[in-house]
PDB file of N, CA and C in Angstrom:
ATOM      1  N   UNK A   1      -5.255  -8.890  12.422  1.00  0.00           N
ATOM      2  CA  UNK A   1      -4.040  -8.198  12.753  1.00  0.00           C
ATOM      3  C   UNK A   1      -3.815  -8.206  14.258  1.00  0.00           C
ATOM      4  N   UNK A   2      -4.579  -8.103  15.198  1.00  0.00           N
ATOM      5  CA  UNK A   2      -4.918  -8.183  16.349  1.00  0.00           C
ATOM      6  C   UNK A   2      -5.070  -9.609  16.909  1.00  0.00           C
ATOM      7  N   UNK A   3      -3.920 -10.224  17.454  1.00  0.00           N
ATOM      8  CA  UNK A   3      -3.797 -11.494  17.630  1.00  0.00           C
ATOM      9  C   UNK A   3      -4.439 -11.496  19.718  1.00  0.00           C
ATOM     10  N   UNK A   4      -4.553 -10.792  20.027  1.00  0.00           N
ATOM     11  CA  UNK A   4      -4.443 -10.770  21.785  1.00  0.00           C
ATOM     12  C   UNK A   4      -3.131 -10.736  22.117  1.00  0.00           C
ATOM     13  N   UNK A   5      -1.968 -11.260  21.717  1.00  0.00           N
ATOM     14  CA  UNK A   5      -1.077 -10.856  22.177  1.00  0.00           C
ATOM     15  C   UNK A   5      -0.123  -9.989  21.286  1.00  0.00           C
ATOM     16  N   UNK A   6       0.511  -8.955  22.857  1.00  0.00           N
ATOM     17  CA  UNK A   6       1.343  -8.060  22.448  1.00  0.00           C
ATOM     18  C   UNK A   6       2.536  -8.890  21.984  1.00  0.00           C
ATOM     19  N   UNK A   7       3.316  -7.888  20.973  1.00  0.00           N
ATOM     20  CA  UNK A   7       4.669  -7.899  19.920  1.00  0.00           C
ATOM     21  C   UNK A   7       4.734  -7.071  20.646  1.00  0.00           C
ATOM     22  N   UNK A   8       6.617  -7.241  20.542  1.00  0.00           N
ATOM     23  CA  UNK A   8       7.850  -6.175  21.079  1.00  0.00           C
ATOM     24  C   UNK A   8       8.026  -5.866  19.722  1.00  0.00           C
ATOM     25  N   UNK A   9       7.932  -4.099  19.434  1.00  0.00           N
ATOM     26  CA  UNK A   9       8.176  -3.631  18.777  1.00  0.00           C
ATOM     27  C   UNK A   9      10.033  -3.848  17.596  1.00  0.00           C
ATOM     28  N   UNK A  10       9.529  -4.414  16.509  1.00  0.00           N
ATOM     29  CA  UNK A  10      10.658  -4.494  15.918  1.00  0.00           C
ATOM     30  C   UNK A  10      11.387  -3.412  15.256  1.00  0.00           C
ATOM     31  N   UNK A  11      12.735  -3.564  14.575  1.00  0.00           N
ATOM     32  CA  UNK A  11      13.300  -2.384  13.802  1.00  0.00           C
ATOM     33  C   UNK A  11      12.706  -2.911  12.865  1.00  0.00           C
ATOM     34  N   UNK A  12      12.080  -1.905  11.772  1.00  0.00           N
ATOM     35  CA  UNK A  12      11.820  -1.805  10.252  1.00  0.00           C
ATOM     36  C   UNK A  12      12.999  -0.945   9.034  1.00  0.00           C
ATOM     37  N   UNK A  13      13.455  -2.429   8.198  1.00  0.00           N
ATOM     38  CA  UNK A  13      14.807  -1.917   7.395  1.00  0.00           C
ATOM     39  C   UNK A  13      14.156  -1.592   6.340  1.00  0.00           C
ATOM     40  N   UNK A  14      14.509  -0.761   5.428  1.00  0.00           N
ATOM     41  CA  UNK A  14      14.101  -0.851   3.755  1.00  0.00           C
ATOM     42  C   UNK A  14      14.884  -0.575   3.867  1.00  0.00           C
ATOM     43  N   UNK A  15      14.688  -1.356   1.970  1.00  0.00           N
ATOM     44  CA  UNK A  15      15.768  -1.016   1.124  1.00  0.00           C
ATOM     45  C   UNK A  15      14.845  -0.618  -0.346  1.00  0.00           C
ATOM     46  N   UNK A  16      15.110   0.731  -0.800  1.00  0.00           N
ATOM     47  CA  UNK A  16      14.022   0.541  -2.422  1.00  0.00           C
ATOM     48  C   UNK A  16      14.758   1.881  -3.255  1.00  0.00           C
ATOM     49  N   UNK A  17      14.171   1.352  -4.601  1.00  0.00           N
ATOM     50  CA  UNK A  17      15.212   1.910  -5.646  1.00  0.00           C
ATOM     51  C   UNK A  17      13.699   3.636  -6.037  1.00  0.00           C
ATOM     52  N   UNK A  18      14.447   4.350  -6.113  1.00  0.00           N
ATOM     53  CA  UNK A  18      13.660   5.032  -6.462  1.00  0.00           C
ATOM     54  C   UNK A  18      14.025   5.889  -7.636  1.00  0.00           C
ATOM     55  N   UNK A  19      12.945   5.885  -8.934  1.00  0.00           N
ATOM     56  CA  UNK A  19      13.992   6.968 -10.142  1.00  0.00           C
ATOM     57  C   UNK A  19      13.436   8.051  -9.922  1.00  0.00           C
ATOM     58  N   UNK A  20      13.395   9.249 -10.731  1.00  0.00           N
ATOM     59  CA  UNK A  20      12.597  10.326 -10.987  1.00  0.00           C
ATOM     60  C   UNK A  20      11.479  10.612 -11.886  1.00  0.00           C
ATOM     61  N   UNK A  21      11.000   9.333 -12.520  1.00  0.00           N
ATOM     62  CA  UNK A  21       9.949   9.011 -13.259  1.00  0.00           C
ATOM     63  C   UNK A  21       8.635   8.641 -12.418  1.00  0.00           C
ATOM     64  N   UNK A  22       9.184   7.614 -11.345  1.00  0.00           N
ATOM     65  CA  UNK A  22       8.208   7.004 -10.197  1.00  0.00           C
ATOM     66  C   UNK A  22       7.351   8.354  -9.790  1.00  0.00           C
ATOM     67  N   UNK A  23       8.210   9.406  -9.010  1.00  0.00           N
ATOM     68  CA  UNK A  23       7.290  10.413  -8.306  1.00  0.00           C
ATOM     69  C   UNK A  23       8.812  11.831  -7.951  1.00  0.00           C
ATOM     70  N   UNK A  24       8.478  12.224  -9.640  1.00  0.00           N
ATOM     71  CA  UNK A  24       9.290  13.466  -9.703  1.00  0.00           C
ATOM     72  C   UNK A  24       9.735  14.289  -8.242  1.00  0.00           C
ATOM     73  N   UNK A  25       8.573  14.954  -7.588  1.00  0.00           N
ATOM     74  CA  UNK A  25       8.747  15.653  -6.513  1.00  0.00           C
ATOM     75  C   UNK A  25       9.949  15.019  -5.231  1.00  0.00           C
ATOM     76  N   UNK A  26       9.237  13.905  -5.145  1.00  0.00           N
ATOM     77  CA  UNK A  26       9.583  12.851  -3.963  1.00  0.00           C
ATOM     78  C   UNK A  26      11.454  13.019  -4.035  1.00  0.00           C
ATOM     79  N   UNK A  27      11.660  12.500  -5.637  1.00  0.00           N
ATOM     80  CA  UNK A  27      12.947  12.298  -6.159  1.00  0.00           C
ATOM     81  C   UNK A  27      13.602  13.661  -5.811  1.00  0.00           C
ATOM     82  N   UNK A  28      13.380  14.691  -6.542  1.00  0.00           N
ATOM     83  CA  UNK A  28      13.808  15.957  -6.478  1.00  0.00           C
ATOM     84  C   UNK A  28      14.274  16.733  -4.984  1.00  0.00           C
ATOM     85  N   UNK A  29      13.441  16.223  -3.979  1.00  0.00           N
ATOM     86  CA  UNK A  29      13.675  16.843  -2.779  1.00  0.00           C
ATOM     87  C   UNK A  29      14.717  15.968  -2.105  1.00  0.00           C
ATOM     88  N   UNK A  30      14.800  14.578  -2.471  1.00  0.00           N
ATOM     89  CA  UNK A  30      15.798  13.514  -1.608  1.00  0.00           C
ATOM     90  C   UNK A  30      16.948  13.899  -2.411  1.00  0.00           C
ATOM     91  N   UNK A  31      16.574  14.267  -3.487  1.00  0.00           N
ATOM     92  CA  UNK A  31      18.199  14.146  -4.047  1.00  0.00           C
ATOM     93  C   UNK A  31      19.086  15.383  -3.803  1.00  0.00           C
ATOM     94  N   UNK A  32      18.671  16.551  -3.165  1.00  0.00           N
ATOM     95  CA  UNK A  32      19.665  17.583  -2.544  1.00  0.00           C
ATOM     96  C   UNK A  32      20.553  16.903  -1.777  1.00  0.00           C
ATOM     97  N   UNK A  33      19.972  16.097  -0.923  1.00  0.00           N
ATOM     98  CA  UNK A  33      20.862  15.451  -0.021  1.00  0.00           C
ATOM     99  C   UNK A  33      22.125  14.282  -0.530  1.00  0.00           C
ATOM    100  N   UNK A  34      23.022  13.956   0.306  1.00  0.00           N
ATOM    101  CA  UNK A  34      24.161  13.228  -0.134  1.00  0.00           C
ATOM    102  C   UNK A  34      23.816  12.058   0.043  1.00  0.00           C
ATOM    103  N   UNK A  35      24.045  10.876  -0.452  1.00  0.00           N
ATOM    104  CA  UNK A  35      23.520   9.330   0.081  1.00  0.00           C
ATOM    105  C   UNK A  35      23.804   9.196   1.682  1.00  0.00           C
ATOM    106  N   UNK A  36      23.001   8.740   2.621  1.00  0.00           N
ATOM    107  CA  UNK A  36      23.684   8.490   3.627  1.00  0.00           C
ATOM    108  C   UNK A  36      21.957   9.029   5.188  1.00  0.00           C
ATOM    109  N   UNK A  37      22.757   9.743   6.283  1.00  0.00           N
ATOM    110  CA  UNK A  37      21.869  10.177   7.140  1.00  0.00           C
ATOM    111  C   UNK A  37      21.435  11.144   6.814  1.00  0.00           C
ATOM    112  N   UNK A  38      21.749  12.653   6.333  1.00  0.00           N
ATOM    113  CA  UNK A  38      20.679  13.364   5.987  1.00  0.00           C
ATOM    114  C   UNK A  38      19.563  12.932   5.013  1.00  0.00           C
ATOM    115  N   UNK A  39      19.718  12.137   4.271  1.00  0.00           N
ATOM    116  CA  UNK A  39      18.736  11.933   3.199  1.00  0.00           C
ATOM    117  C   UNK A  39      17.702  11.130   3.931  1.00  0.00           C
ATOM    118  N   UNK A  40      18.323   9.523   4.697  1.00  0.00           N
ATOM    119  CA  UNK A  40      17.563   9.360   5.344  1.00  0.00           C
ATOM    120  C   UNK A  40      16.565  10.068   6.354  1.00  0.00           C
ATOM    121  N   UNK A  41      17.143  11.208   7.162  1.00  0.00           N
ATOM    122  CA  UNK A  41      16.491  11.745   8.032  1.00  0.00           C
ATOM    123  C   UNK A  41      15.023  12.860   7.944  1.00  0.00           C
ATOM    124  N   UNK A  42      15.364  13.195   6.287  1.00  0.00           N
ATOM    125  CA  UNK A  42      14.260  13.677   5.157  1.00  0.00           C
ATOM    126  C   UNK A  42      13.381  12.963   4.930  1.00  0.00           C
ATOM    127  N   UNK A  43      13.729  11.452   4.481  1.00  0.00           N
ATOM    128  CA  UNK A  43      12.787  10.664   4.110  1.00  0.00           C
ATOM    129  C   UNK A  43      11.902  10.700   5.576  1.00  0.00           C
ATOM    130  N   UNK A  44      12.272  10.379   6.828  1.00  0.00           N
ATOM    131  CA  UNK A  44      11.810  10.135   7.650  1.00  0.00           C
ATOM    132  C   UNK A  44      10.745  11.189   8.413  1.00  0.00           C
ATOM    133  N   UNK A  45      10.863  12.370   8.067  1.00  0.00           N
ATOM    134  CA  UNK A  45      10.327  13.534   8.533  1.00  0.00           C
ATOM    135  C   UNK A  45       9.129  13.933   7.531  1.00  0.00           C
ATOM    136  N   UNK A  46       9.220  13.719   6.010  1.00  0.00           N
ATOM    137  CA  UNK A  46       8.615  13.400   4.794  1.00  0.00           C
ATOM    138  C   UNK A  46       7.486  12.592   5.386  1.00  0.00           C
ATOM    139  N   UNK A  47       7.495  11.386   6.103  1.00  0.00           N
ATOM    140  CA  UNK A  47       6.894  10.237   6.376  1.00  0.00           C
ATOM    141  C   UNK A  47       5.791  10.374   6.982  1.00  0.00           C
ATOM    142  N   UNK A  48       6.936  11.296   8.211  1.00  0.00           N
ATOM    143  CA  UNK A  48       5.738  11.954   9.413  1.00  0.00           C
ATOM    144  C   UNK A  48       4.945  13.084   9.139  1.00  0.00           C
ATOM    145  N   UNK A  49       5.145  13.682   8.297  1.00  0.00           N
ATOM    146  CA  UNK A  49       4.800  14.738   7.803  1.00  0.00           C
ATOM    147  C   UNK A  49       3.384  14.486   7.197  1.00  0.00           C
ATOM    148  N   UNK A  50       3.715  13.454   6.200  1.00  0.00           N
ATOM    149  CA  UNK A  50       2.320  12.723   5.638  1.00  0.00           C
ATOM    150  C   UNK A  50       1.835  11.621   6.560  1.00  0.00           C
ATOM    151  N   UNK A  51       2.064  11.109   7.613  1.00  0.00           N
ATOM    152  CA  UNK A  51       1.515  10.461   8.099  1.00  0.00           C
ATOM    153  C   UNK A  51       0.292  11.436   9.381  1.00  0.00           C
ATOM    154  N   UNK A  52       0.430  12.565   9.622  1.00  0.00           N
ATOM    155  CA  UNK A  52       0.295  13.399  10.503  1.00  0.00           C
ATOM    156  C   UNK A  52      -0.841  14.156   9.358  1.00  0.00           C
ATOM    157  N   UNK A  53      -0.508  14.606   8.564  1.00  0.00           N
ATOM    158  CA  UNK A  53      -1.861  15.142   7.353  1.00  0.00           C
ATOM    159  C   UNK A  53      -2.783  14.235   7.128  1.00  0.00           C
ATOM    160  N   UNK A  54      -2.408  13.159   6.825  1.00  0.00           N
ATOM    161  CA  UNK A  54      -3.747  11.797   6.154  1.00  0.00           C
ATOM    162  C   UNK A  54      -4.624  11.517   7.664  1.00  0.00           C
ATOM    163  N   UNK A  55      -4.096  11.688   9.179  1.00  0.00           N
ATOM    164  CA  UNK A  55      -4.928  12.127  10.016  1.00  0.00           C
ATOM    165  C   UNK A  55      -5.089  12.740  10.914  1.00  0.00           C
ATOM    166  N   UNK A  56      -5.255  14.274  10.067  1.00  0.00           N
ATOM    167  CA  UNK A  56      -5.681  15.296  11.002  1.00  0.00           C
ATOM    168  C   UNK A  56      -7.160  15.265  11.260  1.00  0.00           C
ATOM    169  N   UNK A  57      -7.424  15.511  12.458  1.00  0.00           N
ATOM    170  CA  UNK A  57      -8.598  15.886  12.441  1.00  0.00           C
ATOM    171  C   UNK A  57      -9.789  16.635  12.221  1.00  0.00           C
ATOM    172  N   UNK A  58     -10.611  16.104  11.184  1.00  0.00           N
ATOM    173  CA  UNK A  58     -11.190  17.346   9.918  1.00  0.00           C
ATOM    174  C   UNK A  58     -12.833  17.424  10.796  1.00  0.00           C
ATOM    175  N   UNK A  59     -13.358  18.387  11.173  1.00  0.00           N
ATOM    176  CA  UNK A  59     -14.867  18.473  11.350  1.00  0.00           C
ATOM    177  C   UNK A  59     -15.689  17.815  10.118  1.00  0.00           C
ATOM    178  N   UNK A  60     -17.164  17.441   9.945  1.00  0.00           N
ATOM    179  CA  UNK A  60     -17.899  17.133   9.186  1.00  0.00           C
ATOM    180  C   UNK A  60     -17.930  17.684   8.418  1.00  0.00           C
ATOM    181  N   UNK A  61     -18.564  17.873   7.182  1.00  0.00           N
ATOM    182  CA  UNK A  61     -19.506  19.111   6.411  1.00  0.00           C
ATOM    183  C   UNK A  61     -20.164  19.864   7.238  1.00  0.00           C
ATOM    184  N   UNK A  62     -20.853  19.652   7.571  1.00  0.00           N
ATOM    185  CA  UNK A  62     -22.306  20.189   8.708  1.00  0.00           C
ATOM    186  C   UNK A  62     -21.547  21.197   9.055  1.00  0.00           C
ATOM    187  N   UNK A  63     -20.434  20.882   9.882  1.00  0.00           N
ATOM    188  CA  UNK A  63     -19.955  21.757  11.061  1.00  0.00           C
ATOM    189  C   UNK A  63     -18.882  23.010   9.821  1.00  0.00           C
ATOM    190  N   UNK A  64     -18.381  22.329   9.022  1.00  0.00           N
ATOM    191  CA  UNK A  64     -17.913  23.556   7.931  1.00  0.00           C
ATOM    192  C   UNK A  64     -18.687  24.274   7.658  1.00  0.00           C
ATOM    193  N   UNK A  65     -19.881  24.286   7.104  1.00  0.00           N
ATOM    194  CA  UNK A  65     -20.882  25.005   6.604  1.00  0.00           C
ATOM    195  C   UNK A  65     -21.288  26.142   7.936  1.00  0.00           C
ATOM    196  N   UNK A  66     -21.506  25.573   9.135  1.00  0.00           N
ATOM    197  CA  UNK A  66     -21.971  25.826  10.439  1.00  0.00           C
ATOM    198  C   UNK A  66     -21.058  27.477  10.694  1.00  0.00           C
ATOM    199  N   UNK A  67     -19.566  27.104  10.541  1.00  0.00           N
ATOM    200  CA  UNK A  67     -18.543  27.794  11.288  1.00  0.00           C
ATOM    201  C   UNK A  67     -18.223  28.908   9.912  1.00  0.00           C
ATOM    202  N   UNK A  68     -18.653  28.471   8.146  1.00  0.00           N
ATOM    203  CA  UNK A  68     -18.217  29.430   7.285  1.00  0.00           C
ATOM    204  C   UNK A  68     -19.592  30.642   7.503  1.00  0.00           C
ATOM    205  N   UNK A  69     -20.447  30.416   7.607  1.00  0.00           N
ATOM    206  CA  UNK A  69     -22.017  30.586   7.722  1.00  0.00           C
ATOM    207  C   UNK A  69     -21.284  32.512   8.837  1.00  0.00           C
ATOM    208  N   UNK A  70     -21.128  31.816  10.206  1.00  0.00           N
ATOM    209  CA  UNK A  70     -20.651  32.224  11.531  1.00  0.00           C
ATOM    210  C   UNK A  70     -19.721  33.321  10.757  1.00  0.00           C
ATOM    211  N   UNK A  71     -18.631  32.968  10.642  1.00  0.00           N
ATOM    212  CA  UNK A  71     -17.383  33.577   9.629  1.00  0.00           C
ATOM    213  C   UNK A  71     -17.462  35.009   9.203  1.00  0.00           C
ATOM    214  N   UNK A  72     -18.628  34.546   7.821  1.00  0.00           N
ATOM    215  CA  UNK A  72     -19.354  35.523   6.856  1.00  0.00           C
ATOM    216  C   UNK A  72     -20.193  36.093   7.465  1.00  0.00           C
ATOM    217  N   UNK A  73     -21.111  36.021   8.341  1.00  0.00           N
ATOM    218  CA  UNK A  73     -22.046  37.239   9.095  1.00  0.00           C
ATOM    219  C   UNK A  73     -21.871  38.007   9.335  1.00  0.00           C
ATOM    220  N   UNK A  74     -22.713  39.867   8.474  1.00  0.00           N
ATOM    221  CA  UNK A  74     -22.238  40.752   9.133  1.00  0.00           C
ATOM    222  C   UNK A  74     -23.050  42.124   9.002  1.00  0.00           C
ATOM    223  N   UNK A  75     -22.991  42.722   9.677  1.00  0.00           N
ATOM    224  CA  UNK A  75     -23.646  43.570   9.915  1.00  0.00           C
ATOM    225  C   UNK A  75     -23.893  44.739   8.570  1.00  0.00           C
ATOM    226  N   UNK A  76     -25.147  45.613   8.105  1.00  0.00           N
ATOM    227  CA  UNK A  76     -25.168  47.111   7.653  1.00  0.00           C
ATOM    228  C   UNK A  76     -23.539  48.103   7.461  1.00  0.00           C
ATOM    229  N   UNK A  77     -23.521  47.720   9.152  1.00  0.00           N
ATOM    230  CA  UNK A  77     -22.712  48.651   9.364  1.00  0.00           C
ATOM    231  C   UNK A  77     -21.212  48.270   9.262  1.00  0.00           C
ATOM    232  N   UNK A  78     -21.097  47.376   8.914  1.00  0.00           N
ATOM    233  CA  UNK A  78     -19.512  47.293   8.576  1.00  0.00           C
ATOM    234  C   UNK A  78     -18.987  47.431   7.284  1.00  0.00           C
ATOM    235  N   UNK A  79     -19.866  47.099   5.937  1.00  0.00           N
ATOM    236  CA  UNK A  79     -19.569  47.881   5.028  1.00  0.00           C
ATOM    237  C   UNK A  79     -19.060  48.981   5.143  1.00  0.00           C
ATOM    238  N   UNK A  80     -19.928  50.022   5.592  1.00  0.00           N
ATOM    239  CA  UNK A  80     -19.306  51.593   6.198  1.00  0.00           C
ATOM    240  C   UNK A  80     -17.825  51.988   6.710  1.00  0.00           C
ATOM    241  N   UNK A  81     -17.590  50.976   7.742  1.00  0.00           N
ATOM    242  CA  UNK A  81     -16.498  50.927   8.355  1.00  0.00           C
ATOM    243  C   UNK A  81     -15.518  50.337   7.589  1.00  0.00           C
ATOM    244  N   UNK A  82     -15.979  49.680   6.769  1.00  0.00           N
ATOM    245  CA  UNK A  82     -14.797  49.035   5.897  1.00  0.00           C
ATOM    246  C   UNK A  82     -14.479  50.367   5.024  1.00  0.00           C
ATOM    247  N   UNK A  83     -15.039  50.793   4.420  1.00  0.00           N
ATOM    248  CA  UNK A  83     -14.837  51.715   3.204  1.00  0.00           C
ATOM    249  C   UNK A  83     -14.619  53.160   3.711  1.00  0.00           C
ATOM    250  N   UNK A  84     -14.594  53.655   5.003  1.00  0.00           N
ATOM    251  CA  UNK A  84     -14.013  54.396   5.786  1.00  0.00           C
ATOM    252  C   UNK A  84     -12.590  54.235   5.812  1.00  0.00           C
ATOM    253  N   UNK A  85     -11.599  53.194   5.652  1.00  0.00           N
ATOM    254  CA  UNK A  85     -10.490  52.691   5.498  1.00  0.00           C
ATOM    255  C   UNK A  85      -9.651  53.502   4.151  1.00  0.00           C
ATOM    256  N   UNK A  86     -10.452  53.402   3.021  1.00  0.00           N
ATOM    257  CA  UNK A  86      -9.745  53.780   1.835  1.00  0.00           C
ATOM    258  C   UNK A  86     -10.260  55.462   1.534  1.00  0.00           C
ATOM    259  N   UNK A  87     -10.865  55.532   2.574  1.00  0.00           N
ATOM    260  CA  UNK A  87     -11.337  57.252   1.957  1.00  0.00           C
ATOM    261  C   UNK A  87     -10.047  58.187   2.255  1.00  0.00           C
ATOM    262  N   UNK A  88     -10.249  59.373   1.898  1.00  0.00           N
ATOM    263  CA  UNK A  88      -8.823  60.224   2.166  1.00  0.00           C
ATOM    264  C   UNK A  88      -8.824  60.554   3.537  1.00  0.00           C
ATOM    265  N   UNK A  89      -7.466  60.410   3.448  1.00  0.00           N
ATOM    266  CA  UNK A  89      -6.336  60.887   4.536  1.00  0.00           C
ATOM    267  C   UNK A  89      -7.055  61.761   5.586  1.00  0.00           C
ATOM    268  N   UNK A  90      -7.274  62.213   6.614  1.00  0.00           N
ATOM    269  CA  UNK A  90      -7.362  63.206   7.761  1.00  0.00           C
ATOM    270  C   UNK A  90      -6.438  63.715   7.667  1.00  0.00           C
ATOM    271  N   UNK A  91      -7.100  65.417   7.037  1.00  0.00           N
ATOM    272  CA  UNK A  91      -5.743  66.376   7.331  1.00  0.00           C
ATOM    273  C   UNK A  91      -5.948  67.250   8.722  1.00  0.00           C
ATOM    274  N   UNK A  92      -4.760  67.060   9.052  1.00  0.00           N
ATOM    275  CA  UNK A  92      -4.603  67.929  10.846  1.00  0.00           C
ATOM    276  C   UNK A  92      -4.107  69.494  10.607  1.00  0.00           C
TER     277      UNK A  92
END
């Protein structure tokens, strides 16, 4: 894919048929829109949207385990303090 030399970035056209059988959701949300630029501008934000999730940057396992571990630690004494919360009212 990587030839050494740089390409000037081209325009990319589609054109594709899409029903509501292919991918219900997909269909359902484009089709509020009217044929034309808003729909396109959905699809396009849709795109980035999933292109931006598939790579976020996720820590290891290790480091999940590490930081839920951290999280959950806790003291005797906060039970107490927790359940101090639901006891009755302070009357003045």
């Amino acid at each position: 894919m990587n030839t050494g030399t740089a390409m000037a970035p081209a325009t990319i056209r589609l054109l594709f048929e899409l029903e509501r059988d292919d991918n219900p959701r997909l269909y359902d949300d484009l089709i509020r829109f009217k044929k034309g630029t808003k729909r396109v501008n959905r699809l396009r934000t849709l795109a980035q949207e999933g292109l931006l999730a598939q790579h976020w940057p996720i820590g290891s396992a290790g480091q999940w385990v590490a930081a839920r571990e951290e999280v959950t630690a806790f003291g005797k004494d906060d039970a107490a303090i927790t359940n101090q919360v639901f006891e009755q009212p302070i009357v003045e």
